[in-house]
N, C-alpha and C. Protein backbone atom coordinates (compact mmCIF):
# COMPACT_ATOMS: atom_id res chain seq x y z
N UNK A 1 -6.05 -4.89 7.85
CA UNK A 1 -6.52 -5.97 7.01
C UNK A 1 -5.46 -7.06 6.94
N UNK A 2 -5.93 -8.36 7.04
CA UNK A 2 -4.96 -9.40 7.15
C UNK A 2 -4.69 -9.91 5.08
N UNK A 3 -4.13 -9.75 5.07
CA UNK A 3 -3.06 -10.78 3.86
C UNK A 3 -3.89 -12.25 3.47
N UNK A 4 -5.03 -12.49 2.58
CA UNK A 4 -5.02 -13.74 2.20
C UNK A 4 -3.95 -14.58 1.44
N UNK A 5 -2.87 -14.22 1.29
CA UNK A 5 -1.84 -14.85 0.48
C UNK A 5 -0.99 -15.58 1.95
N UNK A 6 -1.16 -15.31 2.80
CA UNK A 6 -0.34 -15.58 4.06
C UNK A 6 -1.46 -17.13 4.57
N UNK A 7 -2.73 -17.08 4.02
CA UNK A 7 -3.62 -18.48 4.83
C UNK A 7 -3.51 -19.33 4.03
N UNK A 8 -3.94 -20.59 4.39
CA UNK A 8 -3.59 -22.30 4.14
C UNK A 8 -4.68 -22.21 3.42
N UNK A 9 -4.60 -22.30 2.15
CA UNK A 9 -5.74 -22.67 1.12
C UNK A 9 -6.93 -23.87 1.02
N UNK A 10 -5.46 -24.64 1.82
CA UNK A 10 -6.41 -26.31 1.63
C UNK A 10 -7.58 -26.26 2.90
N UNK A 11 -7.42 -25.00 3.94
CA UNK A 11 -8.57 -24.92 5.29
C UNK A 11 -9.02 -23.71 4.85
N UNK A 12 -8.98 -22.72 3.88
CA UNK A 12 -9.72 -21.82 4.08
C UNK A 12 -10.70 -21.00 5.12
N UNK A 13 -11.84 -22.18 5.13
CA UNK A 13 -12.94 -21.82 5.94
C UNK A 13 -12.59 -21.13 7.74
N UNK A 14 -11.90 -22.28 7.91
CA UNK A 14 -10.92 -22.30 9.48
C UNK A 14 -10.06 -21.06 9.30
N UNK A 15 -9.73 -20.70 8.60
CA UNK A 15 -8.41 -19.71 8.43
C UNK A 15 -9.04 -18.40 8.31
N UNK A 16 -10.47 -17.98 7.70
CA UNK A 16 -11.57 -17.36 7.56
C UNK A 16 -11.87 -16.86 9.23
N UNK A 17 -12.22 -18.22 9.95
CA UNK A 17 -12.97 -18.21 11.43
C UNK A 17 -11.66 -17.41 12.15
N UNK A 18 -10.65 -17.86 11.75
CA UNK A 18 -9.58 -17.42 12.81
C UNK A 18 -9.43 -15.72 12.74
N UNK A 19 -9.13 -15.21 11.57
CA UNK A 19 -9.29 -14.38 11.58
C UNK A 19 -10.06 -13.27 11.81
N UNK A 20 -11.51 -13.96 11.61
CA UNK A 20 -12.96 -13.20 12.48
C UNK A 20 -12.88 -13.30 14.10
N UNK A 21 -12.25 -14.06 14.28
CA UNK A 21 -11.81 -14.08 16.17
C UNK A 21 -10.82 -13.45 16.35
N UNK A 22 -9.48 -13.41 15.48
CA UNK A 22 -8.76 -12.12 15.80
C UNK A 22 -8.60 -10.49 15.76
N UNK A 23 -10.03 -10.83 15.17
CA UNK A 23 -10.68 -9.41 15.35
C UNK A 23 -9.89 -8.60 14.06
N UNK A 24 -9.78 -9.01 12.71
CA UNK A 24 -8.96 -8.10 12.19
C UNK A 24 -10.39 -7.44 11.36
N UNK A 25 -9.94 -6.06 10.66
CA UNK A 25 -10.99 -5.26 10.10
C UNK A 25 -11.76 -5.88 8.82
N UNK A 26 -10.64 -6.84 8.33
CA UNK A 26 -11.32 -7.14 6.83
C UNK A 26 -9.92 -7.90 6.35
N UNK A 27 -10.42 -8.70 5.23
CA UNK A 27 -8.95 -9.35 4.06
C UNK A 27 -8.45 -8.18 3.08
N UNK A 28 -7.29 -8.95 2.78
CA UNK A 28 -6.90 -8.08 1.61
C UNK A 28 -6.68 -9.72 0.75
N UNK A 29 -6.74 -9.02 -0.18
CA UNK A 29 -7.03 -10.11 -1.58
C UNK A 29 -5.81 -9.60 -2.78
N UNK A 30 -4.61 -10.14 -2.76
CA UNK A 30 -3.73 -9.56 -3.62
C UNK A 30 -4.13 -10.39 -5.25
N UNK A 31 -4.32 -9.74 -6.44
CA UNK A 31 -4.15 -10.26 -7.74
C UNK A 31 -2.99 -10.17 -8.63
N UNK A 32 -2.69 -11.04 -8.45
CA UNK A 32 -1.15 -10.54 -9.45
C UNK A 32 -1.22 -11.86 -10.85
N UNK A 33 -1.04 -10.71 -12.08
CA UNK A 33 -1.13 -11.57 -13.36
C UNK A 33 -0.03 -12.09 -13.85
N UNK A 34 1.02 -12.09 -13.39
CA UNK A 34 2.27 -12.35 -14.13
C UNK A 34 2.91 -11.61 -14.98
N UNK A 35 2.24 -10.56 -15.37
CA UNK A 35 2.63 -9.63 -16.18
C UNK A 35 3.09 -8.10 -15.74
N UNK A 36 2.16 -7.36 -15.05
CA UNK A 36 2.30 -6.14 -14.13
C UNK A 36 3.27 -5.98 -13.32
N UNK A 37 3.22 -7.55 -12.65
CA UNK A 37 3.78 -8.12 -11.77
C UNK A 37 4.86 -9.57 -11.95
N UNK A 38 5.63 -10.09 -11.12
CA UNK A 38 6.27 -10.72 -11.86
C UNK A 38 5.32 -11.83 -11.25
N UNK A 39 4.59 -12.39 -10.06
CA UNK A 39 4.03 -12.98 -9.69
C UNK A 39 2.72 -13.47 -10.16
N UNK A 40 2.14 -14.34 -10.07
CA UNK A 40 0.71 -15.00 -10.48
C UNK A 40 -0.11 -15.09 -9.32
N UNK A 41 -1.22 -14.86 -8.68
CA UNK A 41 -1.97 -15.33 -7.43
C UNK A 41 -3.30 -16.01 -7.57
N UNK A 42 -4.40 -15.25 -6.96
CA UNK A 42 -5.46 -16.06 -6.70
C UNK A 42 -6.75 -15.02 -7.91
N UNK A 43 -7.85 -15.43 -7.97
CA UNK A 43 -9.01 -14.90 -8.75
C UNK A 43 -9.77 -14.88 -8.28
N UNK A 44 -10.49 -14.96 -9.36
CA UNK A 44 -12.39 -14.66 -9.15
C UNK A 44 -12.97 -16.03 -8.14
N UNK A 45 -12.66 -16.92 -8.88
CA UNK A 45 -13.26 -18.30 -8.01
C UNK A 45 -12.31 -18.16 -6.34
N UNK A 46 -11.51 -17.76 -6.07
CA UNK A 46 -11.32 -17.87 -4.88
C UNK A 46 -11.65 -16.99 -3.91
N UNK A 47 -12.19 -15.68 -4.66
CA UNK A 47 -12.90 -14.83 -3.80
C UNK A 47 -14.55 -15.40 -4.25
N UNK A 48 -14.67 -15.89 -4.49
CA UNK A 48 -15.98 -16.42 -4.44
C UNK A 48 -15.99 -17.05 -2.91
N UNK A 49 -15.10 -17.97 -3.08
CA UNK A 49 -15.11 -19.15 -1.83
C UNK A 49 -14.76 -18.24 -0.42
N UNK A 50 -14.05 -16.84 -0.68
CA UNK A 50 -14.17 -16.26 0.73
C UNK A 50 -15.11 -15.36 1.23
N UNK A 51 -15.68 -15.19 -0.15
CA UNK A 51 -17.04 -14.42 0.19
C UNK A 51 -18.01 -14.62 1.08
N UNK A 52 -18.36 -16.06 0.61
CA UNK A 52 -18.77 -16.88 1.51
C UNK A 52 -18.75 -17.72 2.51
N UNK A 53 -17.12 -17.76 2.53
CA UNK A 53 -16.39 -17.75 4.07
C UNK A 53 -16.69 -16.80 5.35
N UNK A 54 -16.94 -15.94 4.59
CA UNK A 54 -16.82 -14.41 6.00
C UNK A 54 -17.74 -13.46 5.41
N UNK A 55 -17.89 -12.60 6.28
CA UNK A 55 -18.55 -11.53 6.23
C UNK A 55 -17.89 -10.32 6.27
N UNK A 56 -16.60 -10.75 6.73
CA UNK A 56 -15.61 -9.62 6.72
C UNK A 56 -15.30 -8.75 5.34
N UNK A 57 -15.31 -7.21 5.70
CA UNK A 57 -14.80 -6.24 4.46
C UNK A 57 -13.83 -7.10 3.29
N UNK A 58 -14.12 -7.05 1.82
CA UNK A 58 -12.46 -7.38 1.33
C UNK A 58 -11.77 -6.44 0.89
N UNK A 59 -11.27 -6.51 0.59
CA UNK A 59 -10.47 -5.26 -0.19
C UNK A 59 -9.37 -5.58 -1.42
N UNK A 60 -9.98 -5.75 -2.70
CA UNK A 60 -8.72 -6.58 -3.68
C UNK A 60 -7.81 -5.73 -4.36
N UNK A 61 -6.56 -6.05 -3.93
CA UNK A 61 -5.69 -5.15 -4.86
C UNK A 61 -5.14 -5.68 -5.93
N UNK A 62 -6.02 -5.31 -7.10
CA UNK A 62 -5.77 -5.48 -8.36
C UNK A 62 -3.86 -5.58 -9.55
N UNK A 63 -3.33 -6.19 -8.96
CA UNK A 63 -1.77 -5.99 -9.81
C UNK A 63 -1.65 -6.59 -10.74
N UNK A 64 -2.27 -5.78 -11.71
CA UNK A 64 -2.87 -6.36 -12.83
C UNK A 64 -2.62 -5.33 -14.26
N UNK A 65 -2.46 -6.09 -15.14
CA UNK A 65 -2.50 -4.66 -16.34
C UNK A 65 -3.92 -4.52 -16.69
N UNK A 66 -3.97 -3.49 -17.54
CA UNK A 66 -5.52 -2.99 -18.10
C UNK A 66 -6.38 -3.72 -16.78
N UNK A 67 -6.71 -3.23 -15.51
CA UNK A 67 -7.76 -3.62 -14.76
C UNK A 67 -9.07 -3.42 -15.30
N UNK A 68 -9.05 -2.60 -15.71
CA UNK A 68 -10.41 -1.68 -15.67
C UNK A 68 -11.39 -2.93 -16.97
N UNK A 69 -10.90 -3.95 -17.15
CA UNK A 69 -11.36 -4.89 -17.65
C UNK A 69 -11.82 -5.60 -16.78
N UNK A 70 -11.47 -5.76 -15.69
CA UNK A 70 -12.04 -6.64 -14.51
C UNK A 70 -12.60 -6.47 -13.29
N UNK A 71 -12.51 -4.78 -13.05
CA UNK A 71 -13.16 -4.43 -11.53
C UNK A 71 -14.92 -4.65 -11.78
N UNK A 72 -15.65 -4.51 -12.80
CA UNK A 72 -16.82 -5.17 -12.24
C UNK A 72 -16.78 -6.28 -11.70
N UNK A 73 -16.20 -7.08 -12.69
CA UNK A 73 -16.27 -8.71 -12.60
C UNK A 73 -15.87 -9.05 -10.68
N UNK A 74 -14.96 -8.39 -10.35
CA UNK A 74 -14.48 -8.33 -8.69
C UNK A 74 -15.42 -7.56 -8.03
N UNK A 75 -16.17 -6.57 -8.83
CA UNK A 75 -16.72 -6.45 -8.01
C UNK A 75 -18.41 -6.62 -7.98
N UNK A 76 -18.55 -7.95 -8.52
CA UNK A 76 -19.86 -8.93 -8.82
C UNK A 76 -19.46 -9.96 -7.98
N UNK A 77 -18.56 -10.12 -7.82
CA UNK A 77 -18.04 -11.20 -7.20
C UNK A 77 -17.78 -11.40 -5.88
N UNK A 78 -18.10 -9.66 -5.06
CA UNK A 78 -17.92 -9.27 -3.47
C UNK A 78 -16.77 -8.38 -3.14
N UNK A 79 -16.18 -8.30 -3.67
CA UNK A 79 -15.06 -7.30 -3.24
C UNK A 79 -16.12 -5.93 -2.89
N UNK A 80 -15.59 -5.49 -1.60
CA UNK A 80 -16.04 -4.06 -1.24
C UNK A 80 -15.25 -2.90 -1.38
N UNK A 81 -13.90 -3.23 -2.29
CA UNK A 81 -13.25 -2.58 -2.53
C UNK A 81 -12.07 -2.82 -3.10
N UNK A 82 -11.75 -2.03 -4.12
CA UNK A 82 -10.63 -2.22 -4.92
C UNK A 82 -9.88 -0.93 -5.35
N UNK A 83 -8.42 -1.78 -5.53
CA UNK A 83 -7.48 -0.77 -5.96
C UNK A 83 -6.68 -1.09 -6.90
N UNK A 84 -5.89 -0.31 -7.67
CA UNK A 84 -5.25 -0.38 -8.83
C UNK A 84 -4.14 0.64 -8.79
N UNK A 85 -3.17 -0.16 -9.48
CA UNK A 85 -2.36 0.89 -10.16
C UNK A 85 -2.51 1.69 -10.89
N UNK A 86 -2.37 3.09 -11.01
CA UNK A 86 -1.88 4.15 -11.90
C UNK A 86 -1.72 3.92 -13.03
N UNK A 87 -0.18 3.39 -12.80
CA UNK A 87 0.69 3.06 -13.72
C UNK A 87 -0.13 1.64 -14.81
N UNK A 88 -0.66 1.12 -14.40
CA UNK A 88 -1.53 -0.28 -15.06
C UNK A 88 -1.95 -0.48 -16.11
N UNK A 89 -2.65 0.90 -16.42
CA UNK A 89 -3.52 1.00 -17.37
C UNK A 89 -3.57 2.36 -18.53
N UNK A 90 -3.37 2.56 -19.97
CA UNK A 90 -3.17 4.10 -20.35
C UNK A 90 -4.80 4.73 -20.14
N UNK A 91 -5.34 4.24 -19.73
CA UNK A 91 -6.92 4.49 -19.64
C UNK A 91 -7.31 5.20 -18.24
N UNK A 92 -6.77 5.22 -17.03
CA UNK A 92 -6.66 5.40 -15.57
C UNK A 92 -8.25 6.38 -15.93
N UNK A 93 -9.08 7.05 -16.55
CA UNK A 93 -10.44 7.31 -16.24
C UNK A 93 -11.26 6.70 -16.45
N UNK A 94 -10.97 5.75 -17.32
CA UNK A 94 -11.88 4.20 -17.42
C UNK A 94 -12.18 3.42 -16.42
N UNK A 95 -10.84 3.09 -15.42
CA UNK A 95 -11.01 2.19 -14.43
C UNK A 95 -11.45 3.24 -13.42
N UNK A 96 -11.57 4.85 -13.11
CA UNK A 96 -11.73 5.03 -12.17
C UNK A 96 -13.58 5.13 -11.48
């Protein structure tokens, strides 16, 4: 799975095509809240826009606290798959 944090935001679509010609299996979609993590990234509205970029598998990895607040919402939104930390949440049978 290729890294959407690694493509040019402002071409998306193109960056989408390229990767369906390089034949990779699917995206990965990193979320990071600033909190879990020390980093901030991308959301819901931008997997919207790759949803409908590609057809390709996604796969979002949630780095996020308390997920289990948001894997429907990701996954209403197209994700074919998601993951989470363990450690994330004191709830880990909620989100599973």
């Amino acid at each position: 799975y290729a890294s959407l944090l690694s493509v040019d935001f402002l071409d998306l679509q193109h960056e989408l095509k390229r990767l369906e010609e390089a034949g990779v299996d699917g995206v990965h979609f990193d979320v990071m809240d600033g909190q879990f993590v020390p980093n901030i990234s991308i959301g819901l509205p931008i997997l919207d826009a790759v949803r409908k970029g590609t057809t390709l598998p996604i796969d979002v990895h949630l780095m996020i606290e308390n997920p289990e607040k948001y894997i429907a919402s990701f996954a209403e939104h197209g994700a074919d798959m998601i993951s989470i930390h363990v450690e994330s949440t004191p709830h880990i049978h909620r989100a599973i």
